[in-house]
Structure formats: C-alpha cells, structure tokens
PDB file of N, CA and C in Angstrom:
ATOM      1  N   UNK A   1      87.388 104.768  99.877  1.00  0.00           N
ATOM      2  CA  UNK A   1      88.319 104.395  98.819  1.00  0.00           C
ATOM      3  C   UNK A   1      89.684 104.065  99.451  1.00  0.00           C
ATOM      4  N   UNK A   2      90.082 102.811  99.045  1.00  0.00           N
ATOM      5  CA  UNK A   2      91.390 102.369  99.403  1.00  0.00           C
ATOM      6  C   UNK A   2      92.871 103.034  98.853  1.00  0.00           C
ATOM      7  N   UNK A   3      93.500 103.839  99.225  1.00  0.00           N
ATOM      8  CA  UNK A   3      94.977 104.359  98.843  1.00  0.00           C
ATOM      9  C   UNK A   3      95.578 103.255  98.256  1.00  0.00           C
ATOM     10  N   UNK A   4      96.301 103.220  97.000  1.00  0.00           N
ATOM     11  CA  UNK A   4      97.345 102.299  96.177  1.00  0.00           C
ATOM     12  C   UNK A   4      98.213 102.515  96.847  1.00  0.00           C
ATOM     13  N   UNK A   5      99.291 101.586  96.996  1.00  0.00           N
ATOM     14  CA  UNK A   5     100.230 101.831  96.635  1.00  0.00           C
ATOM     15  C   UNK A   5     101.736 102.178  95.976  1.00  0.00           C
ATOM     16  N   UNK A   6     101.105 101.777  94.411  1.00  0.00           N
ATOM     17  CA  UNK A   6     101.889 101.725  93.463  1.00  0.00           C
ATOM     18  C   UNK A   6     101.480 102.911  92.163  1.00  0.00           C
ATOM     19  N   UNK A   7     102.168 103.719  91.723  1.00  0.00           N
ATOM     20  CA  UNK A   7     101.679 104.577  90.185  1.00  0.00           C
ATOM     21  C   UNK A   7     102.628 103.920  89.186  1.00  0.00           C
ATOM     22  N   UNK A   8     102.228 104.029  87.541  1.00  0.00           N
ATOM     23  CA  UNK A   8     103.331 104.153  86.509  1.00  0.00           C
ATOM     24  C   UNK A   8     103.838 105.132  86.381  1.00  0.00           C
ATOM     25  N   UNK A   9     104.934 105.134  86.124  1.00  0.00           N
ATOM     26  CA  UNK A   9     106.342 106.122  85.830  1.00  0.00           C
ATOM     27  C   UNK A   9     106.257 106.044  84.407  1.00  0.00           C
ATOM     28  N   UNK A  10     106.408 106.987  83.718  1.00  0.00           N
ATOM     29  CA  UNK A  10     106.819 107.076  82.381  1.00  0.00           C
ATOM     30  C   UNK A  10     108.384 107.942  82.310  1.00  0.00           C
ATOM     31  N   UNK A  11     108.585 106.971  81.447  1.00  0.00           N
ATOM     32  CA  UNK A  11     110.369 107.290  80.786  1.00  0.00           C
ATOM     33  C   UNK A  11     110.256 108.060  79.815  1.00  0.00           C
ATOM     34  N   UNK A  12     110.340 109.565  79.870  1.00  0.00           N
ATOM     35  CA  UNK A  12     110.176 109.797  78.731  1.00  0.00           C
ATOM     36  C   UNK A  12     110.797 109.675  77.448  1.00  0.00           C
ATOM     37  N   UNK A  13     112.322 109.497  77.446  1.00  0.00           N
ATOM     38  CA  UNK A  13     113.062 109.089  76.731  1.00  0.00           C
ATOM     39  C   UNK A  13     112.463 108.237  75.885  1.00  0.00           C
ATOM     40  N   UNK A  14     112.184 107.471  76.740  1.00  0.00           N
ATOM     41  CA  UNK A  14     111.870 106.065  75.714  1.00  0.00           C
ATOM     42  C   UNK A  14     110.172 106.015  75.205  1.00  0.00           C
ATOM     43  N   UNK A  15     109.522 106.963  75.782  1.00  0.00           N
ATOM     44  CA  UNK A  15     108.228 107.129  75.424  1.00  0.00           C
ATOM     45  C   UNK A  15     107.897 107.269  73.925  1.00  0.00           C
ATOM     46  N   UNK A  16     107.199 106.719  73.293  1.00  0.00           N
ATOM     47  CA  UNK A  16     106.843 107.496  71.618  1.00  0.00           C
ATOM     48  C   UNK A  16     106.018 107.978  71.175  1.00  0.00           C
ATOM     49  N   UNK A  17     104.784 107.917  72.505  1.00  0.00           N
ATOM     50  CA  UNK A  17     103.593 109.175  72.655  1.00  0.00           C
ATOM     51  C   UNK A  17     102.559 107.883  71.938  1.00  0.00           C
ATOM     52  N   UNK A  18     102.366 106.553  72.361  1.00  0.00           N
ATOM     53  CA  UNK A  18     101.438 106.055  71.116  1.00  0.00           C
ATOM     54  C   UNK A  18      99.830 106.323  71.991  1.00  0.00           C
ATOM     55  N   UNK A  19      99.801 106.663  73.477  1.00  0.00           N
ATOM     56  CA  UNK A  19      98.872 106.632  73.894  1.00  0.00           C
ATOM     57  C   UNK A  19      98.218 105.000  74.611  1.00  0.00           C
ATOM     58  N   UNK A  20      99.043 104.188  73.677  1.00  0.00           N
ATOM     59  CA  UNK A  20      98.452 102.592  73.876  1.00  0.00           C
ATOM     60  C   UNK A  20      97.885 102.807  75.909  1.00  0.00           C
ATOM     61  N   UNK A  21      99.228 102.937  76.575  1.00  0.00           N
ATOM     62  CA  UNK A  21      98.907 102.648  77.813  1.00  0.00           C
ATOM     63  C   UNK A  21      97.503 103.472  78.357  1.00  0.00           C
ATOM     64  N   UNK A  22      97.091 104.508  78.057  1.00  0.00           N
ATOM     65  CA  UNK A  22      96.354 105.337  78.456  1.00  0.00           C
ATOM     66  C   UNK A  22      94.838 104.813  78.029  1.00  0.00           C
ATOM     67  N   UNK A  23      94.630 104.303  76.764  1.00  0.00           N
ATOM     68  CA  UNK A  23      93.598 103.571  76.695  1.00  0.00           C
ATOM     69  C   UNK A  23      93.727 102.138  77.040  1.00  0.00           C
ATOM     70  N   UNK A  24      94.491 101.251  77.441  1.00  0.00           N
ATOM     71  CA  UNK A  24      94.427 100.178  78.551  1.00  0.00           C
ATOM     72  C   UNK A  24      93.974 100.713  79.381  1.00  0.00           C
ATOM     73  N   UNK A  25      94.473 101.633  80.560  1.00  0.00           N
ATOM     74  CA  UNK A  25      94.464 101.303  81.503  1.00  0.00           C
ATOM     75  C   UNK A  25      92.739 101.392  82.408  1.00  0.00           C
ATOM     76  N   UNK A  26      92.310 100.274  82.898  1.00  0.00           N
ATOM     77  CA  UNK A  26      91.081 100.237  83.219  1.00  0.00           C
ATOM     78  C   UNK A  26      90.928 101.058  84.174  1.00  0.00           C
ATOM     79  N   UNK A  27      91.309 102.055  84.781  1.00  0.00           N
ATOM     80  CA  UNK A  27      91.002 102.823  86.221  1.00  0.00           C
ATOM     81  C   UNK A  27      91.174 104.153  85.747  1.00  0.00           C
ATOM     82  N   UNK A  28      92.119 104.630  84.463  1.00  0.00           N
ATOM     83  CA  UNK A  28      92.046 105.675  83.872  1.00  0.00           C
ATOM     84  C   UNK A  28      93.307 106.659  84.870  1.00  0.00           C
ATOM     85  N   UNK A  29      93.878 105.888  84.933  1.00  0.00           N
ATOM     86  CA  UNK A  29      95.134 106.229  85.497  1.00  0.00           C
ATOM     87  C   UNK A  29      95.896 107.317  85.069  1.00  0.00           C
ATOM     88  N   UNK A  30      96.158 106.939  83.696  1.00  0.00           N
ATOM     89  CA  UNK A  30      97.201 107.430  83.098  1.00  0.00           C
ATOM     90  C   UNK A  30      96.206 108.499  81.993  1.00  0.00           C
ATOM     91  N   UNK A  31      97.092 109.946  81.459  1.00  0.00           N
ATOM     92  CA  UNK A  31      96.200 110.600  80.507  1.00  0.00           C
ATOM     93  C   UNK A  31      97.209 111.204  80.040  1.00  0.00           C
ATOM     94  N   UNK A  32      97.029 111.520  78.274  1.00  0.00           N
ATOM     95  CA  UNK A  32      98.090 112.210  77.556  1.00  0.00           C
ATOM     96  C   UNK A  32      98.048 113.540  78.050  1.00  0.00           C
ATOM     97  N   UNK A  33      98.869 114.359  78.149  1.00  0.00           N
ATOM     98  CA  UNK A  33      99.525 115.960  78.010  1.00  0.00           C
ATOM     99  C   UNK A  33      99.167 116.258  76.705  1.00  0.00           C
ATOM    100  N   UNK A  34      99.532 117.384  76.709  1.00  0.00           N
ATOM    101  CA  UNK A  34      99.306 118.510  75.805  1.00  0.00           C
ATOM    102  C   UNK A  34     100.516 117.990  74.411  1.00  0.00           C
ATOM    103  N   UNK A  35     101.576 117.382  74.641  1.00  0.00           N
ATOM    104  CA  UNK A  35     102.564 117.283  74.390  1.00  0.00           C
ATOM    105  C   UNK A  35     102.063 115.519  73.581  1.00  0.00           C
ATOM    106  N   UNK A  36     101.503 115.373  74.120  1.00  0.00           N
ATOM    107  CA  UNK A  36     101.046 114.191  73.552  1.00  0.00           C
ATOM    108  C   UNK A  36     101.792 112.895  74.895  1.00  0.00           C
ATOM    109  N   UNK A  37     102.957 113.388  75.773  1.00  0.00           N
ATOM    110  CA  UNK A  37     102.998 112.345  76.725  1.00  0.00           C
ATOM    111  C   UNK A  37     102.189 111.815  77.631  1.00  0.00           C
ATOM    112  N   UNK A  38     102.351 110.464  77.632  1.00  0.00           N
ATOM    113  CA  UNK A  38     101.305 109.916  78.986  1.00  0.00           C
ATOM    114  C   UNK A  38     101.830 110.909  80.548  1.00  0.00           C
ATOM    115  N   UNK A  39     100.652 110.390  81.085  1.00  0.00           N
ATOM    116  CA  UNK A  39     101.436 110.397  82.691  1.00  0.00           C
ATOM    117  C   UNK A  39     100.727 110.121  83.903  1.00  0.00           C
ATOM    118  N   UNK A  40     100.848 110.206  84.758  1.00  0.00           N
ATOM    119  CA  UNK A  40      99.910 109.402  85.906  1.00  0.00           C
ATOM    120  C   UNK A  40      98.771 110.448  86.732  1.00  0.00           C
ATOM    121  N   UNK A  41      97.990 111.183  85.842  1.00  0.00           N
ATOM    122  CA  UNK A  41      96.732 112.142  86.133  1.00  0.00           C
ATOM    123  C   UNK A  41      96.108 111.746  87.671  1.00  0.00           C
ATOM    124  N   UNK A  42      95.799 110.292  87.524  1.00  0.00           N
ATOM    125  CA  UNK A  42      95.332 109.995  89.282  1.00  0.00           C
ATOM    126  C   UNK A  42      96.080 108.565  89.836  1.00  0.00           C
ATOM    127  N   UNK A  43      97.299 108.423  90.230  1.00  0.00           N
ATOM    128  CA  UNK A  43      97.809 107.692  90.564  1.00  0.00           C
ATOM    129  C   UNK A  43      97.120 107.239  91.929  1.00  0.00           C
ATOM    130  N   UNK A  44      96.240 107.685  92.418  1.00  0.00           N
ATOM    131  CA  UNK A  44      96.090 106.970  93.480  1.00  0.00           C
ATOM    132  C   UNK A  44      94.602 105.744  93.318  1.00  0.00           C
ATOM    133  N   UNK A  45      94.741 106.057  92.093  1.00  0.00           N
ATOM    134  CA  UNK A  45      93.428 104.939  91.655  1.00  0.00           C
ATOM    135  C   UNK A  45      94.168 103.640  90.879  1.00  0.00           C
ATOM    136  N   UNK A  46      95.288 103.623  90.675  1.00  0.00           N
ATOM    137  CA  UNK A  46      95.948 102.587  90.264  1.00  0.00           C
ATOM    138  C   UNK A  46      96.220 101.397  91.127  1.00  0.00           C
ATOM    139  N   UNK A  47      95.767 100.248  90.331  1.00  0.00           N
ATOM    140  CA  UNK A  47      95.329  98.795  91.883  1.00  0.00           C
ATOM    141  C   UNK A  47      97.121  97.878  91.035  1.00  0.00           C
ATOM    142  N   UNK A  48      97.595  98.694  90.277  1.00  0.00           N
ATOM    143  CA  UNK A  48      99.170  97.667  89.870  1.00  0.00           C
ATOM    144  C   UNK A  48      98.730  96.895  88.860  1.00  0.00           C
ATOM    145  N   UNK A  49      97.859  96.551  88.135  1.00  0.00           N
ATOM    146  CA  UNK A  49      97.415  95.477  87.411  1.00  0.00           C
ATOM    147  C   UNK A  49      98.559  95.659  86.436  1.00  0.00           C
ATOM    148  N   UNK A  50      99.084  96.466  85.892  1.00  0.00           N
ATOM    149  CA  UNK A  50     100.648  95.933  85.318  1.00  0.00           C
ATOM    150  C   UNK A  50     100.303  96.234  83.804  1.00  0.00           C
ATOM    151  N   UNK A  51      98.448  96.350  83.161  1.00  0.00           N
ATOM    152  CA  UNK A  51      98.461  96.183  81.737  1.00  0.00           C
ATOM    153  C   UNK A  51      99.306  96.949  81.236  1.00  0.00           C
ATOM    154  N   UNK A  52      99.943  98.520  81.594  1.00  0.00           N
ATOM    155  CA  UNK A  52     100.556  99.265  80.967  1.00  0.00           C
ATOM    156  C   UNK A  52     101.820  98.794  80.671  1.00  0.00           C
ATOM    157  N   UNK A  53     102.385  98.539  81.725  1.00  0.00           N
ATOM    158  CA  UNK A  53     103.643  98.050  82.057  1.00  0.00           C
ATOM    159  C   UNK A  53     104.014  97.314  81.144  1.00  0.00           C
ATOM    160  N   UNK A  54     102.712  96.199  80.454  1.00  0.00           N
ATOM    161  CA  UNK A  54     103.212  94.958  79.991  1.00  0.00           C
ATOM    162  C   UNK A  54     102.884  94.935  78.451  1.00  0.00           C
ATOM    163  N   UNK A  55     101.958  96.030  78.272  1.00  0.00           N
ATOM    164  CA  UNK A  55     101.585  96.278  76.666  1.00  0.00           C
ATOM    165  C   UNK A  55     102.520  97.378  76.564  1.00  0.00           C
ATOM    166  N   UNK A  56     103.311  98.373  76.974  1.00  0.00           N
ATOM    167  CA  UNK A  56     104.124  99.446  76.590  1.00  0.00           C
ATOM    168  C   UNK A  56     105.134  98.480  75.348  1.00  0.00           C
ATOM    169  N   UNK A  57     104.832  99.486  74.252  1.00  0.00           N
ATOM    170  CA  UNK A  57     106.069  98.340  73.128  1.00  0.00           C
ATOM    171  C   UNK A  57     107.007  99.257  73.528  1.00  0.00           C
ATOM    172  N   UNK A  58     107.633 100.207  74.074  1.00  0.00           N
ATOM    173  CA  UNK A  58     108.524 100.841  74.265  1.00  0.00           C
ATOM    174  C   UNK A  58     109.433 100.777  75.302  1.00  0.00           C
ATOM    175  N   UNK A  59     108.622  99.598  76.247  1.00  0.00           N
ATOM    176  CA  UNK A  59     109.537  99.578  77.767  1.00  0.00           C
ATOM    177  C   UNK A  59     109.480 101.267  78.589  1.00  0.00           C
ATOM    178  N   UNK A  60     108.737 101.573  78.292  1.00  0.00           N
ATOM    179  CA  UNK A  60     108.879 103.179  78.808  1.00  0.00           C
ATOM    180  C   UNK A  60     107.873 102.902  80.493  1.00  0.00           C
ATOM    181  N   UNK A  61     107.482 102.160  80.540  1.00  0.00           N
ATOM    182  CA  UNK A  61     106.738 102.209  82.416  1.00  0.00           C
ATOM    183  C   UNK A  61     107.465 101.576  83.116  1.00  0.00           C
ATOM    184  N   UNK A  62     107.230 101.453  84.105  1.00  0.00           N
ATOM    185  CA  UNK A  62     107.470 100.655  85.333  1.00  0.00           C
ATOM    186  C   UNK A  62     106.296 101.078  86.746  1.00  0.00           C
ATOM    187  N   UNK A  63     106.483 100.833  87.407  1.00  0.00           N
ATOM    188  CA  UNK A  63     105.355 100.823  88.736  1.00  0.00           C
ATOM    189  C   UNK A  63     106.324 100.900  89.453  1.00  0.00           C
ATOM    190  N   UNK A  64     105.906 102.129  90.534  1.00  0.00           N
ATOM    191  CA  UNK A  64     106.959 102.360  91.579  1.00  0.00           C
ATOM    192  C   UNK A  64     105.845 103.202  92.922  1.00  0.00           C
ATOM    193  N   UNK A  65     106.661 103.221  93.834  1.00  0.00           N
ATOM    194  CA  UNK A  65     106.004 103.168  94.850  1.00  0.00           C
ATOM    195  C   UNK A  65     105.267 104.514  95.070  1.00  0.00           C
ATOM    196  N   UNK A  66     104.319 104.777  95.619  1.00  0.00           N
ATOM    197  CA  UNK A  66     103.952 106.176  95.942  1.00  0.00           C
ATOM    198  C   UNK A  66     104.705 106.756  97.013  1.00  0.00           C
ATOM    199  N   UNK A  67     105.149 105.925  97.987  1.00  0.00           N
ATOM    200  CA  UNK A  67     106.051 106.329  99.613  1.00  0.00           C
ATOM    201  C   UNK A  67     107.501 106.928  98.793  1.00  0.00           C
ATOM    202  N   UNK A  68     107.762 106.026  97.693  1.00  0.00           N
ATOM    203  CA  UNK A  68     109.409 105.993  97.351  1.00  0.00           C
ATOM    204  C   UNK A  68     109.736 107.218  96.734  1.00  0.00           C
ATOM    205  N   UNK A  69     108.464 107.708  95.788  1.00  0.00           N
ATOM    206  CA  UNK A  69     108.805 108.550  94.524  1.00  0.00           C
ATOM    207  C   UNK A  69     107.963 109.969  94.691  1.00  0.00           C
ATOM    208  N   UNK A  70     108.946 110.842  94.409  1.00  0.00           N
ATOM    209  CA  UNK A  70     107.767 112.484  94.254  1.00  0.00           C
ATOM    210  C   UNK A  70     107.543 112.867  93.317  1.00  0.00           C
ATOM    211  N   UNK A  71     107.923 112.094  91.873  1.00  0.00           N
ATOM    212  CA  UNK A  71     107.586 112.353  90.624  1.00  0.00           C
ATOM    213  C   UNK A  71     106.259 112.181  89.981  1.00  0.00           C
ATOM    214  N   UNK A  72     105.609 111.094  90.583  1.00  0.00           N
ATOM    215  CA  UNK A  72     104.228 111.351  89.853  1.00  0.00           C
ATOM    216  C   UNK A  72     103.535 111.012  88.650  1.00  0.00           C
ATOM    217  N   UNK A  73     104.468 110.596  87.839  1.00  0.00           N
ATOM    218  CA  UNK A  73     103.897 110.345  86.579  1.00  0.00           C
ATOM    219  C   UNK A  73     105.145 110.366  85.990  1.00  0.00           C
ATOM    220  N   UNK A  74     105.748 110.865  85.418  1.00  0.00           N
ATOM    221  CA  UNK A  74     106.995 111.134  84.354  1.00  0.00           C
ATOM    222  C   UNK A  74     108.343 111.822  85.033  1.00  0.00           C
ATOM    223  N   UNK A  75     109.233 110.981  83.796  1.00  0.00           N
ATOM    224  CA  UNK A  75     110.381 111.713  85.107  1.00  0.00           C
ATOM    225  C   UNK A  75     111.645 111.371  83.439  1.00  0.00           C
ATOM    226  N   UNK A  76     112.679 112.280  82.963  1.00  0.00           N
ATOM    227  CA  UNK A  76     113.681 112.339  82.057  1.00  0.00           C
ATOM    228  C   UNK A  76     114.570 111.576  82.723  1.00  0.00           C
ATOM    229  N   UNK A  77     114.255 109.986  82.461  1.00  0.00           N
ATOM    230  CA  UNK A  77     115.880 109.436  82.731  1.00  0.00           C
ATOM    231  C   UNK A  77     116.611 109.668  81.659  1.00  0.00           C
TER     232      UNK A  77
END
C-alpha cells in the first residue's frame, strides 16, 4: 500500500455536522464522532480526490499535508 500524502482537515467552526463528506468520500477516509463531527479516521488512505473538499456546503475542509500537520483530522480554527 502506497502512503498519501495529503488528509482533510475539518474546521470545526465552520462544520454543521451534515455528514455529506463522510458518505462521499470513496476510500472512507473520513468518519463522524460521537459528537456527530467528521474527521480523518484513516488519513493515510486518502489519494486527494478533493470530493469532500468540493461538495462541503460549508467550506469547512481543505487537504493538507501529512509531513506539514499533527492534527489529523480536525483542528478549532
């Protein structure tokens, strides 16, 4: 198995818990909390395809590096 190098970040701020990204995402990347937030459960299976990124109606993702970031999934900007 090939290492990514990219996960989604969730904002939680701006998050509204709809789940949308979590059932996009084809690799199963992302999975709700207890809390009902997304977050990046296995980031290292994420190939960047961006669907989250680009169906989020909330602007709440982005894709950021695995080298760059120790957050993991979610982070309170």
């Amino acid at each position: 198995m090939i290492k990514q190098d990219y996960f989604p970040l969730i904002n939680q701020k701006l998050c509204k818990k709809c789940g949308l990204c979590a059932k996009l995402c084809p690799r199963k990347v992302l999975e709700s909390g207890a809390d009902g937030l997304p977050f990046a459960a296995h980031p290292e299976k994420c190939t960047a395809c961006e669907l989250c990124v680009s169906h989020c109606p909330d602007f709440a993702i982005e894709l950021k590096s695995l080298q760059d970031n120790e957050h993991h999934g979610c982070i309170d900007k």
